[in-house]
N, C-alpha and C. Protein backbone atom coordinates (compact mmCIF):
# COMPACT_ATOMS: atom_id res chain seq x y z
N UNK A 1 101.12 109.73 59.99
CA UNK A 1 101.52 111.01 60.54
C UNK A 1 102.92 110.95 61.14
N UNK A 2 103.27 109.82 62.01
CA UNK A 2 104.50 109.69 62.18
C UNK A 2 105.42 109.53 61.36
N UNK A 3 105.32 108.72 60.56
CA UNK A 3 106.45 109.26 58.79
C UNK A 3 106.65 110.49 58.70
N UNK A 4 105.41 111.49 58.52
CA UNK A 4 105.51 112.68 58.60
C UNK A 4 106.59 113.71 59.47
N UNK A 5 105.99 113.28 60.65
CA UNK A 5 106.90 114.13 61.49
C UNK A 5 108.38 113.63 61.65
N UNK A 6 108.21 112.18 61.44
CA UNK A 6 110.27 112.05 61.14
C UNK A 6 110.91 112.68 59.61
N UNK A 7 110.61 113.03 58.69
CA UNK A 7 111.00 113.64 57.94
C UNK A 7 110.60 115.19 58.10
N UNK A 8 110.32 115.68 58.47
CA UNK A 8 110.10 116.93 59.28
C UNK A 8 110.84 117.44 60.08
N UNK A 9 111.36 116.07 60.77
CA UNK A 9 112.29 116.30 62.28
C UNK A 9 114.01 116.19 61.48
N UNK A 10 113.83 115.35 60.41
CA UNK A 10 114.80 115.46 59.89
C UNK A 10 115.66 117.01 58.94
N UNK A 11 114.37 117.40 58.51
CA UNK A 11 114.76 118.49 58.12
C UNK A 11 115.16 119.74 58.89
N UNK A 12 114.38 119.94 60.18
CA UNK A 12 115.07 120.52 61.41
C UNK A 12 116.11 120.42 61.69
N UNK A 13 116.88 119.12 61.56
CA UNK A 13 117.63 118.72 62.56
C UNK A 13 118.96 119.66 62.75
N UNK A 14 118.99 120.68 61.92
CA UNK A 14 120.12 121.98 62.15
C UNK A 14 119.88 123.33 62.23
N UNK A 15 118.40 123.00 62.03
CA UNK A 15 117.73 124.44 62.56
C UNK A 15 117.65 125.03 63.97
N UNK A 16 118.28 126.32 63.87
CA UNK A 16 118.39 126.58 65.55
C UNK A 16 117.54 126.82 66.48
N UNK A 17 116.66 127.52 66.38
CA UNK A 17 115.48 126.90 66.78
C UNK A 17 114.33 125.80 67.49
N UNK A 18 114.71 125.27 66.43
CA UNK A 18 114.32 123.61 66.64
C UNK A 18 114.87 122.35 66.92
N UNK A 19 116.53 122.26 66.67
CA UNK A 19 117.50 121.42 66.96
C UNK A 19 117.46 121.36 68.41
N UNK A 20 117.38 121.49 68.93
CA UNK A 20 117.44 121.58 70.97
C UNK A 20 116.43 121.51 71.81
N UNK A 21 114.95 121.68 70.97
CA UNK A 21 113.88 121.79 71.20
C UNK A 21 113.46 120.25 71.66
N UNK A 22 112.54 120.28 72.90
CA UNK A 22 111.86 118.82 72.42
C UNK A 22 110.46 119.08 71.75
N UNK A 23 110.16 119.94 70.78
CA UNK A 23 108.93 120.30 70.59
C UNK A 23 108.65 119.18 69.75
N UNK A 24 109.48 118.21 68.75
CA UNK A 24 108.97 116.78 68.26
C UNK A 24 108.51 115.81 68.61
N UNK A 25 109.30 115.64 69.97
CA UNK A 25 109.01 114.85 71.15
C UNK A 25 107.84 115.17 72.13
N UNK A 26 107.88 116.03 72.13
CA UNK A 26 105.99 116.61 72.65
C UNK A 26 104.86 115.97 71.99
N UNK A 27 105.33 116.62 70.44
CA UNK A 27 104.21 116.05 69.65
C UNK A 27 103.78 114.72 69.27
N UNK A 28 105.04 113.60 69.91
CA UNK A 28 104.89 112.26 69.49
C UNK A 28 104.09 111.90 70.66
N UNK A 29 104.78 112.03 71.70
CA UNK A 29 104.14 111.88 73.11
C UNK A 29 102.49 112.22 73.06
N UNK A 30 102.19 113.15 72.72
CA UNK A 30 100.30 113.48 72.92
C UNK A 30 100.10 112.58 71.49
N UNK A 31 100.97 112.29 70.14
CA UNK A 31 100.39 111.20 69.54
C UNK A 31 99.93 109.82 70.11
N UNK A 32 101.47 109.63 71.04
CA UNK A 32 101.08 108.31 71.48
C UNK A 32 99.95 108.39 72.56
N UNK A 33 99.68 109.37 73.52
CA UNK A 33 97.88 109.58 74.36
C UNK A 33 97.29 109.15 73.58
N UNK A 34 97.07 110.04 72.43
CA UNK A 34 95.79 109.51 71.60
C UNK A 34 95.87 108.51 70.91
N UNK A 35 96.82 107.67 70.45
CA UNK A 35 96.97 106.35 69.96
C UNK A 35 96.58 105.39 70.97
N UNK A 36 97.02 105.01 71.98
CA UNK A 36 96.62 104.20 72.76
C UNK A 36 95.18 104.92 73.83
N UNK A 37 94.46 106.15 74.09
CA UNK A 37 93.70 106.01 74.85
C UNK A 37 92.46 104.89 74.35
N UNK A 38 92.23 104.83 72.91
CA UNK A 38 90.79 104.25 73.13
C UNK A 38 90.50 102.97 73.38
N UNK A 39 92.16 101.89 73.43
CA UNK A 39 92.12 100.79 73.69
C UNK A 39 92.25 100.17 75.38
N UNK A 40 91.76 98.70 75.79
CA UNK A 40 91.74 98.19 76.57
C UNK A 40 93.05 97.50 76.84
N UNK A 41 93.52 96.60 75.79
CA UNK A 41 94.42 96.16 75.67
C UNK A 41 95.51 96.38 74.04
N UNK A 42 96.52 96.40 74.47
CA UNK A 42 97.39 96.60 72.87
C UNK A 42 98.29 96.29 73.00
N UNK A 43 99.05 95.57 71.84
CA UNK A 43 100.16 94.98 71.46
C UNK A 43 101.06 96.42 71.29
N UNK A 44 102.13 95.99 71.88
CA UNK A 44 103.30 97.28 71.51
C UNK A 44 104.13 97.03 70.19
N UNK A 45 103.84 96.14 69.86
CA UNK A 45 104.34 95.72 68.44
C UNK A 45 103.72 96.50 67.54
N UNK A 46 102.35 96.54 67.63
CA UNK A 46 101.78 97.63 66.73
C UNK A 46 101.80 98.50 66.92
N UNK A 47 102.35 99.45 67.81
CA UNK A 47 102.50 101.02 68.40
C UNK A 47 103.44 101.28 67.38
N UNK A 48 104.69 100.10 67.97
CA UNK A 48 105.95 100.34 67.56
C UNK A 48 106.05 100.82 65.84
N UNK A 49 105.29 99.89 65.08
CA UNK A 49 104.87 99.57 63.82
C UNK A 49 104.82 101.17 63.17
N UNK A 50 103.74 101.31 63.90
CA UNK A 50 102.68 102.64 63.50
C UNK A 50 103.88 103.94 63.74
N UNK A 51 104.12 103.72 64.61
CA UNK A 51 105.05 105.07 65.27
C UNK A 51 106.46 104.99 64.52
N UNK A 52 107.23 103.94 64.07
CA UNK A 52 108.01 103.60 63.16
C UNK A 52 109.20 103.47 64.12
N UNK A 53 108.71 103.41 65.45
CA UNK A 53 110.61 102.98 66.01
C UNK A 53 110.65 101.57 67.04
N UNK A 54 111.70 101.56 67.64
CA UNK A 54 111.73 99.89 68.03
C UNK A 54 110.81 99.89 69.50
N UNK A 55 110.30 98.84 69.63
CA UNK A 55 109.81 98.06 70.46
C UNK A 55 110.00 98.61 72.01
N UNK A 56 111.53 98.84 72.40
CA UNK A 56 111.87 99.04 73.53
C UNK A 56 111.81 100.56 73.68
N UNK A 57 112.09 101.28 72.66
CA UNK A 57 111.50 102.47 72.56
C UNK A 57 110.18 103.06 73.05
N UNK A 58 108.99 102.52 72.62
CA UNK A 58 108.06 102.28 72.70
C UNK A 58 107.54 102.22 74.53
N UNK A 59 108.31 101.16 74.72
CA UNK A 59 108.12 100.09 75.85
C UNK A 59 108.65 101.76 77.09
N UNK A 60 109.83 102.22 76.51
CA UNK A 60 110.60 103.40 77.10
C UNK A 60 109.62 104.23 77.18
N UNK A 61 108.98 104.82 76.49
CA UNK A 61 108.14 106.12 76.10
C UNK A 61 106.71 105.66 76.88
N UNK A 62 106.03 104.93 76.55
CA UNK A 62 104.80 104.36 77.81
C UNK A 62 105.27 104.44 78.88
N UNK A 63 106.11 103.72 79.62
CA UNK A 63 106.41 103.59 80.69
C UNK A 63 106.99 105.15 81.39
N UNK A 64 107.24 105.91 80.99
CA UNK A 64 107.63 107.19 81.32
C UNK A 64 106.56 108.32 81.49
N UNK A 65 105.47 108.19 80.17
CA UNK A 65 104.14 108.48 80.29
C UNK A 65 103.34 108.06 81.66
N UNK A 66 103.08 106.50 82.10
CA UNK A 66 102.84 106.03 82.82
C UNK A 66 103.13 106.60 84.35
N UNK A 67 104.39 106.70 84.26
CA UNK A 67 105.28 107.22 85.42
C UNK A 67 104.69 108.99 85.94
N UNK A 68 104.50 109.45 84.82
CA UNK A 68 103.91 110.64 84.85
C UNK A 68 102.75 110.83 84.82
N UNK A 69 101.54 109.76 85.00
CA UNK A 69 100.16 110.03 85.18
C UNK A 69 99.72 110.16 84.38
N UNK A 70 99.86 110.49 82.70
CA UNK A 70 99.32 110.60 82.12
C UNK A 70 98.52 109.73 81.19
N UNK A 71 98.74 108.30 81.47
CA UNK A 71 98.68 107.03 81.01
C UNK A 71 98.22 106.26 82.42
N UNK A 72 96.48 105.62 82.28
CA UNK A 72 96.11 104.92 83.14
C UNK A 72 96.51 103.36 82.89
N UNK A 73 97.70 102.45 82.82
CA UNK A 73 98.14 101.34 82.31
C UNK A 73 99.00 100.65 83.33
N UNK A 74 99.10 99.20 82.28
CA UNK A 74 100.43 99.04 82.94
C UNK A 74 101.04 97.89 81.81
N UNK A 75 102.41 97.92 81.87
CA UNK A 75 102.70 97.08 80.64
C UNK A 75 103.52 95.61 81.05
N UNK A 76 103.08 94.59 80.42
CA UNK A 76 103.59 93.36 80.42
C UNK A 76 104.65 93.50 79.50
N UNK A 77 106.40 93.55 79.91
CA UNK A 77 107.40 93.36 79.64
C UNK A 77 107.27 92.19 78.64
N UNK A 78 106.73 91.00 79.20
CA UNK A 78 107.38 89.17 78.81
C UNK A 78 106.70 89.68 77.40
N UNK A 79 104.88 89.53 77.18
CA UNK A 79 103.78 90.05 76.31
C UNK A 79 104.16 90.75 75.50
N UNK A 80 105.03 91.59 75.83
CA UNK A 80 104.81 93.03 75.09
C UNK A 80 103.43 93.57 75.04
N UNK A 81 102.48 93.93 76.08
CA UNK A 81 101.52 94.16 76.15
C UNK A 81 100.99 95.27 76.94
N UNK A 82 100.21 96.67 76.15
CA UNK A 82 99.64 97.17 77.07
C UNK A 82 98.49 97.22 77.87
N UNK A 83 98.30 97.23 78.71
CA UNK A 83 96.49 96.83 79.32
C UNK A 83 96.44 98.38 80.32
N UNK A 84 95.69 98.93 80.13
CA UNK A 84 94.59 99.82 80.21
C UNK A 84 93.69 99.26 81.94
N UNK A 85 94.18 100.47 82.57
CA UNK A 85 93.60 100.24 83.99
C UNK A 85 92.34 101.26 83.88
N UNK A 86 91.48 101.74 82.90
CA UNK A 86 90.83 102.69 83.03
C UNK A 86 89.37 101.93 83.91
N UNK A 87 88.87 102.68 85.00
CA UNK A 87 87.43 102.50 85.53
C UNK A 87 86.23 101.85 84.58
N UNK A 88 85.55 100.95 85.37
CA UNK A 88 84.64 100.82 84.39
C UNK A 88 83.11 101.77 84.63
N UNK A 89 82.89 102.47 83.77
CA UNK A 89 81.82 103.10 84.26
C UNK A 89 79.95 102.75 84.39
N UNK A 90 79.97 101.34 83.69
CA UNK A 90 78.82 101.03 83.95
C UNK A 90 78.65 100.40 85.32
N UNK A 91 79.97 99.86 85.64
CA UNK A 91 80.09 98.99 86.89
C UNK A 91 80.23 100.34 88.14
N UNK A 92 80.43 101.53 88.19
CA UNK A 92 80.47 102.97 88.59
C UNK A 92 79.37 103.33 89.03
N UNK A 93 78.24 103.18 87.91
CA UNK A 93 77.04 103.76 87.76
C UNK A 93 76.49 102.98 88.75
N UNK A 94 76.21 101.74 88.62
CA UNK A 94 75.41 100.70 89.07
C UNK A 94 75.82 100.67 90.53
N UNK A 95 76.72 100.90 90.86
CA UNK A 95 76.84 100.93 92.47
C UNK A 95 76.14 102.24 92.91
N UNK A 96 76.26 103.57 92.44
CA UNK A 96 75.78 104.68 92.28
C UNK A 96 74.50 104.42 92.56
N UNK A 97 73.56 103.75 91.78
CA UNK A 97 71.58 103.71 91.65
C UNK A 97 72.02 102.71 93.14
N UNK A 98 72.88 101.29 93.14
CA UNK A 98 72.51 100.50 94.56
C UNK A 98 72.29 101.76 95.88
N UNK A 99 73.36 102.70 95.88
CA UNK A 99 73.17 102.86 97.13
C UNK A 99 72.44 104.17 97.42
N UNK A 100 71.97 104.81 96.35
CA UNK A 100 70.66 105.68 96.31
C UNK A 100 68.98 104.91 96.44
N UNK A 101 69.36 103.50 95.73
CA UNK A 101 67.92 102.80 96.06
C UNK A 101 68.26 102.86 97.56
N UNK A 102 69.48 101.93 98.28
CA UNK A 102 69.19 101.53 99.38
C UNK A 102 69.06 102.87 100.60
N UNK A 103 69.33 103.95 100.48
CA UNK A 103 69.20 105.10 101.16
C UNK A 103 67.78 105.58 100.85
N UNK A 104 67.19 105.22 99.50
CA UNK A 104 65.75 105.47 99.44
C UNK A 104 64.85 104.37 100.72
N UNK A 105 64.98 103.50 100.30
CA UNK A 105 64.50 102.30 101.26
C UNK A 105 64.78 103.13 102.90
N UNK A 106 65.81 103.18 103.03
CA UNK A 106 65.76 103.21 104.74
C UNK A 106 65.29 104.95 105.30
N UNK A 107 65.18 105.69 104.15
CA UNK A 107 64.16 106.80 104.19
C UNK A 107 62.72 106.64 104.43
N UNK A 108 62.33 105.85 103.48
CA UNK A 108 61.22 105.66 103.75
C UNK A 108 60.44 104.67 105.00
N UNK A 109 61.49 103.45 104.83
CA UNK A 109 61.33 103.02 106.05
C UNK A 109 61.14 103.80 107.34
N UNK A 110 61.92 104.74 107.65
CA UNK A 110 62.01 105.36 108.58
C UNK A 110 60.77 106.48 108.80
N UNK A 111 60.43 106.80 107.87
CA UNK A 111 59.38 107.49 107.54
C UNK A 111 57.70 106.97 107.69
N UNK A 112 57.82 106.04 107.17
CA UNK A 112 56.99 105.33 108.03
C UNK A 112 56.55 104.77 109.29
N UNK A 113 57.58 104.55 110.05
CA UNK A 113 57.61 104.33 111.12
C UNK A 113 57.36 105.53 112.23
N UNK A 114 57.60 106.84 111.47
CA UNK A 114 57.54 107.68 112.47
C UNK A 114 55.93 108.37 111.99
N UNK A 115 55.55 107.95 111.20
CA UNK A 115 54.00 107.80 110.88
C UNK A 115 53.69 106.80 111.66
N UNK A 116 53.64 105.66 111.96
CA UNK A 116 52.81 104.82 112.18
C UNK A 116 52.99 105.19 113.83
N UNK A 117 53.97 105.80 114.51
CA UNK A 117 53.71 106.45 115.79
C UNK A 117 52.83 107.50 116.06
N UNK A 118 53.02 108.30 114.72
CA UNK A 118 51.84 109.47 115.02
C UNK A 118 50.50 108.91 115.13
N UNK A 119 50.34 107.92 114.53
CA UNK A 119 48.61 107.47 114.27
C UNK A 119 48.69 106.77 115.69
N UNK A 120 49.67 105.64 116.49
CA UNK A 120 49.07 105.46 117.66
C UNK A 120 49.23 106.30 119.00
N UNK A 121 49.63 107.41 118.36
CA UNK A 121 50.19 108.71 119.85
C UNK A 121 51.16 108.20 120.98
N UNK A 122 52.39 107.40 119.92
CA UNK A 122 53.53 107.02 120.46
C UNK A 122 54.44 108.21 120.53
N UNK A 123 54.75 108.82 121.37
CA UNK A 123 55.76 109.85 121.39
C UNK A 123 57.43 109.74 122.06
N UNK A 124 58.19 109.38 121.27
CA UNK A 124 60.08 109.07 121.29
C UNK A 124 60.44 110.25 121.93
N UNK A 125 61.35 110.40 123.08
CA UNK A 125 62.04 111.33 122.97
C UNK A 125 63.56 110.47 123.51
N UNK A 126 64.37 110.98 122.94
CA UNK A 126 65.78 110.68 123.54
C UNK A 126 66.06 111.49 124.56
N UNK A 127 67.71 110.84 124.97
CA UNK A 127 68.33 111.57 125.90
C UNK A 127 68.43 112.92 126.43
N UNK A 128 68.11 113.80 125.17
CA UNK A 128 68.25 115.17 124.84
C UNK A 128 66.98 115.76 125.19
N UNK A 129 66.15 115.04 125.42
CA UNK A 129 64.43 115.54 125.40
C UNK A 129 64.16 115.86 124.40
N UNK A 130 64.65 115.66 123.22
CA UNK A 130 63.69 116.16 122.08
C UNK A 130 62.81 114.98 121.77
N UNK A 131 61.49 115.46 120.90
CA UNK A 131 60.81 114.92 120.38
C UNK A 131 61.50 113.59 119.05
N UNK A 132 60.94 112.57 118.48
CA UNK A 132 61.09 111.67 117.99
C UNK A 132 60.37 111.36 117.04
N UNK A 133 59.12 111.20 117.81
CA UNK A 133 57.95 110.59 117.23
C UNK A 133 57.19 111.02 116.08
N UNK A 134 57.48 112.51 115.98
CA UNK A 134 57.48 113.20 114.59
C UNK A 134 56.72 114.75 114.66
N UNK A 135 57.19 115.28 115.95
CA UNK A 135 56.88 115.98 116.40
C UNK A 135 57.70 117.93 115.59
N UNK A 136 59.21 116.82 116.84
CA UNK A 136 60.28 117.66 116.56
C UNK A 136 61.22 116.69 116.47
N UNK A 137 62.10 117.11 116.19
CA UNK A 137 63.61 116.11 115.64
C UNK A 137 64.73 116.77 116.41
């Protein structure tokens, strides 16, 4: 597709219209989003490859993306490497169920306890005089 759009862009290139426009440059830019979102890590050598221009180009155009939020990354200069800061979401989830179990637990814990006062006609009240024991809250 990028072949494409450089001979495309070439044929523009005196059209008035389109000569001044960055509307090519738009379209490479959301190419390159979707070229690199689905990876973890990527060689910019192969961006470069695919996209058909040099390396530092490349290296230019991420890093500007980046700069602008639109790119969760960060790139190894020495490597030529992009790595992908995206969340992990199973590791997301799983903290998610920990601290709904552990809020289940100290619910019920607590819940019990203010049962096991009702059955011996232990009655809590705090500072406030309210009830505790499972009266009133």
């Amino acid at each position: 597709m990028q072949a494409s759009l450089d001979k495309i862009t070439q044929m523009f290139k005196f059209d008035y219209f389109f000569s001044g426009s960055h509307t090519f440059s738009k379209i490479r830019a959301t190419n390159l989003l979707q070229y690199v979102a689905p990876y973890k890590v990527l060689d910019m050598r192969d961006i470069a490859t695919a996209f058909n221009i040099s390396i530092d180009q490349v290296e230019n155009e991420l890093s500007e993306q980046i700069s602008q939020g639109k790119i969760k990354a960060k790139i190894d200069s020495y490597k030529k490497v992009l790595l992908s800061r995206t969340v992990n979401k199973e590791v997301e989830t799983y903290k998610k169920v920990e601290a709904a179990g552990k809020k289940f637990f100290e619910e019920t814990e607590m819940g019990l306890i203010k049962m096991s006062c009702m059955k011996k006609g232990i009655i809590l009240r705090d500072a406030n005089k309210h009830m505790l024991g499972g009266f009133m809250k």
